[in-house]
C-alpha atoms as a PDB file:
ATOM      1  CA  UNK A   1       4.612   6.223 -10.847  1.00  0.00           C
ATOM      2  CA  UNK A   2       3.186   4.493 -13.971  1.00  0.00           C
ATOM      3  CA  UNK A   3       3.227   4.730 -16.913  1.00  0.00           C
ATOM      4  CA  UNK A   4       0.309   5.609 -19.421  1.00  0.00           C
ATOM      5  CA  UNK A   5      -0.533   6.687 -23.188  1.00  0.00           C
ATOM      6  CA  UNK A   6      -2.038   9.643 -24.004  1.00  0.00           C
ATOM      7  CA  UNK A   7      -4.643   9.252 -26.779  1.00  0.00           C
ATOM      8  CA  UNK A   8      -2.419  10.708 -28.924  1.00  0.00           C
ATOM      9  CA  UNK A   9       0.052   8.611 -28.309  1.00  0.00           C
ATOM     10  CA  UNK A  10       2.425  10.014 -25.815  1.00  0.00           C
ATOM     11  CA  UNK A  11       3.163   8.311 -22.960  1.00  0.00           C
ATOM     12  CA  UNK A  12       3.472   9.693 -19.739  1.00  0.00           C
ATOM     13  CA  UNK A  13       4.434   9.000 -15.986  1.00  0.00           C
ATOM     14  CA  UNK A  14       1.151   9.453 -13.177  1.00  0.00           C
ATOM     15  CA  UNK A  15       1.588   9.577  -9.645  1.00  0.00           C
ATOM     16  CA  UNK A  16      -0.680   6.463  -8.597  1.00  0.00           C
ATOM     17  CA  UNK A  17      -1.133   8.076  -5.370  1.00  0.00           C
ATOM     18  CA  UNK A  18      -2.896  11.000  -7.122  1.00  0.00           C
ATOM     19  CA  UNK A  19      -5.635   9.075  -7.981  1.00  0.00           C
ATOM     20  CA  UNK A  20      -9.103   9.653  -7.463  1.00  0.00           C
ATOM     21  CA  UNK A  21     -11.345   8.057 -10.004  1.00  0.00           C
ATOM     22  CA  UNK A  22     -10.905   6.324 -13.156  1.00  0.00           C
ATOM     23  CA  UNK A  23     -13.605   5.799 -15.352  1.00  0.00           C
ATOM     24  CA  UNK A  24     -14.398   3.745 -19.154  1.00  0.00           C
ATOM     25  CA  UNK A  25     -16.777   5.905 -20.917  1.00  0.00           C
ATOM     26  CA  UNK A  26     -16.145   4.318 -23.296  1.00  0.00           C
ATOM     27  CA  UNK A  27     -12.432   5.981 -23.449  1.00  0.00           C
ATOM     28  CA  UNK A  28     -10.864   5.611 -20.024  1.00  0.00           C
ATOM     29  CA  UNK A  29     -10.034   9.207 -17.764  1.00  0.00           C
ATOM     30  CA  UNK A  30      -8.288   9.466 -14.692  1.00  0.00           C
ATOM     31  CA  UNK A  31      -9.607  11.789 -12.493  1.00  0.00           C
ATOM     32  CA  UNK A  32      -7.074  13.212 -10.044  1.00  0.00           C
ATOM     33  CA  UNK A  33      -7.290  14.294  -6.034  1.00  0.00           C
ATOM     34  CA  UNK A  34      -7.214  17.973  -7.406  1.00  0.00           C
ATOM     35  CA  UNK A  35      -9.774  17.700 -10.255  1.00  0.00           C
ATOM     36  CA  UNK A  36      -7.352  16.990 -13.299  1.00  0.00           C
ATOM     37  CA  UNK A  37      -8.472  14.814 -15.928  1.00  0.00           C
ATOM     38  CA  UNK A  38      -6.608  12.846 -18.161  1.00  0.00           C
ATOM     39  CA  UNK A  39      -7.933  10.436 -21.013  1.00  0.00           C
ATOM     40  CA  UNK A  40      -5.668   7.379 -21.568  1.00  0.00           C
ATOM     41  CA  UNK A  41      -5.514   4.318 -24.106  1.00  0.00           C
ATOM     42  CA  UNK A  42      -5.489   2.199 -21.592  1.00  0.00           C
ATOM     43  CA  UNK A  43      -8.155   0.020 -20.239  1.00  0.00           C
ATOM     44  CA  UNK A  44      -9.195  -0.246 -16.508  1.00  0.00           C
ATOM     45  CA  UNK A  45      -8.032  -3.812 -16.047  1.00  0.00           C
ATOM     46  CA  UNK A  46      -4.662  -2.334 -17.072  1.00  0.00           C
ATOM     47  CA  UNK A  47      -4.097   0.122 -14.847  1.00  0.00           C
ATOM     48  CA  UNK A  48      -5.280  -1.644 -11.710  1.00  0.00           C
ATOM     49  CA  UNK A  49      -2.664  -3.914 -12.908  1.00  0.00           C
ATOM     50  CA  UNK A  50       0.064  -1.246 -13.419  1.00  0.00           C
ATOM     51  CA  UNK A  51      -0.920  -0.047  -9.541  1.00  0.00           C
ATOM     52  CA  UNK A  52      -1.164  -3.251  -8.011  1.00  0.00           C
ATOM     53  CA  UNK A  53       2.348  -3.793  -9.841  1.00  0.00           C
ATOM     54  CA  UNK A  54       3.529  -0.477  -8.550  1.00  0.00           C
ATOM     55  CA  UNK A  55       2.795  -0.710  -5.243  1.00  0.00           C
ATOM     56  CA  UNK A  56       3.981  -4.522  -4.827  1.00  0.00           C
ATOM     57  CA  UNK A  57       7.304  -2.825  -5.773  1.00  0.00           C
ATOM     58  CA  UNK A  58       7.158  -0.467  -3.145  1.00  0.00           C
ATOM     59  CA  UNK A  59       6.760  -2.903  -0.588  1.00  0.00           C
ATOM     60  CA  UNK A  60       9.278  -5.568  -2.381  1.00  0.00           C
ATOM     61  CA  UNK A  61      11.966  -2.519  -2.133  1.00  0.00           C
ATOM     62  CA  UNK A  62      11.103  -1.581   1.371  1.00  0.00           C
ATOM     63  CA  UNK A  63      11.377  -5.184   2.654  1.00  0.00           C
ATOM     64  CA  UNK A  64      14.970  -5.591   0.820  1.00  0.00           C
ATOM     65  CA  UNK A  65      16.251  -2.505   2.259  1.00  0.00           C
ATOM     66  CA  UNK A  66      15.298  -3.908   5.729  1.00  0.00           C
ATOM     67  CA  UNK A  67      17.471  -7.156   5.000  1.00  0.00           C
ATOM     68  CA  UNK A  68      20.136  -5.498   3.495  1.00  0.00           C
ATOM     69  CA  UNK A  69      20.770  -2.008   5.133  1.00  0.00           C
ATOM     70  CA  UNK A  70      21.935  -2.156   9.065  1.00  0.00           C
ATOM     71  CA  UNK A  71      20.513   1.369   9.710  1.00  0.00           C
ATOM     72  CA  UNK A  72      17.100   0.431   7.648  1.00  0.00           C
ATOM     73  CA  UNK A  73      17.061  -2.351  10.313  1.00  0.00           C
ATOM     74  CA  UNK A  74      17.167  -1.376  13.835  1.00  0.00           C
ATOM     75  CA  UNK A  75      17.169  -4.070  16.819  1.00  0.00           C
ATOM     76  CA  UNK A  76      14.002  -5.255  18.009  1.00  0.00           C
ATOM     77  CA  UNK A  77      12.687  -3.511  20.767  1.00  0.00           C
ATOM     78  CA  UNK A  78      11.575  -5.756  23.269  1.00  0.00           C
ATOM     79  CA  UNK A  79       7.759  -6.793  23.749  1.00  0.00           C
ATOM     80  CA  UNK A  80       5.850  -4.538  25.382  1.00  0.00           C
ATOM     81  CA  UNK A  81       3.311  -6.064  25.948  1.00  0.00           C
ATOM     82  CA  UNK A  82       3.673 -10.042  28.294  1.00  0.00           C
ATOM     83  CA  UNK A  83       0.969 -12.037  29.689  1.00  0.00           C
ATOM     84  CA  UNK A  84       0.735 -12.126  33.266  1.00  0.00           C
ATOM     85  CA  UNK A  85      -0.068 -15.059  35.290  1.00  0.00           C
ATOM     86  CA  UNK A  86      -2.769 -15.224  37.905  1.00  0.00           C
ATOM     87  CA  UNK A  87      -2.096 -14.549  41.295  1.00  0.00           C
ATOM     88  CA  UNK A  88      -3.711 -17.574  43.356  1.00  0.00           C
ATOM     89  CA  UNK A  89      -5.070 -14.754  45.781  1.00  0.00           C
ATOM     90  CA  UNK A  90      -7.001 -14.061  43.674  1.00  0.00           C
ATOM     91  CA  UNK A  91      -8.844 -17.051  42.639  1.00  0.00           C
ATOM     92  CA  UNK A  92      -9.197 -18.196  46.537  1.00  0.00           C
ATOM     93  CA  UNK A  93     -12.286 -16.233  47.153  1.00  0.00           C
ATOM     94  CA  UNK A  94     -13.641 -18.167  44.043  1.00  0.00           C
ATOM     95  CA  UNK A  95     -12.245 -21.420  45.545  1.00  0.00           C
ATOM     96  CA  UNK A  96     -11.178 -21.934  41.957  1.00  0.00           C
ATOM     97  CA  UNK A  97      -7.546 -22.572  41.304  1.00  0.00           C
END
């Protein structure tokens, strides 16, 4: 969530998620996923940076709940995938080794 003024002043908390479009014309309004419009003091730089800032957090969170919480941080599971060496049988026919 972040949060925004209303132009009259309120402030508010917006899903960032919800967002669609945001436009400065001249006054800035968000356009939400479901058609929902809301005009804001804030500038565009602004909330890009309130996103950006937002989402950073989520990731910041999710990567100290991995350190921290055993159950948030399962064992590794082994590779799946490991190179495989040539087989020399192969390469005979080629007379390359």
């Amino acid at each position: 969530m972040i949060t925004l003024t209303r132009l009259t002043g309120s402030t508010f908390l917006l899903n960032a998620d919800l967002i669609e479009r945001i436009d400065a014309t001249p006054d800035t309004v968000i356009t939400l996923v479901d058609g929902k419009k809301y005009a804001v003091a804030e500038s565009l730089p602004q909330i890009l940076d309130s996103i950006m800032r937002f989402r950073g957090q989520i990731v910041a969170l999710g990567t100290l709940l991995d350190s921290v919480h055993p159950l948030m941080n399962p064992e590794p599971a082994s590779p799946r995938l490991t190179a495989v060496p040539p087989h020399a049988e192969s390469f005979m026919n080629t007379g390359e080794l």
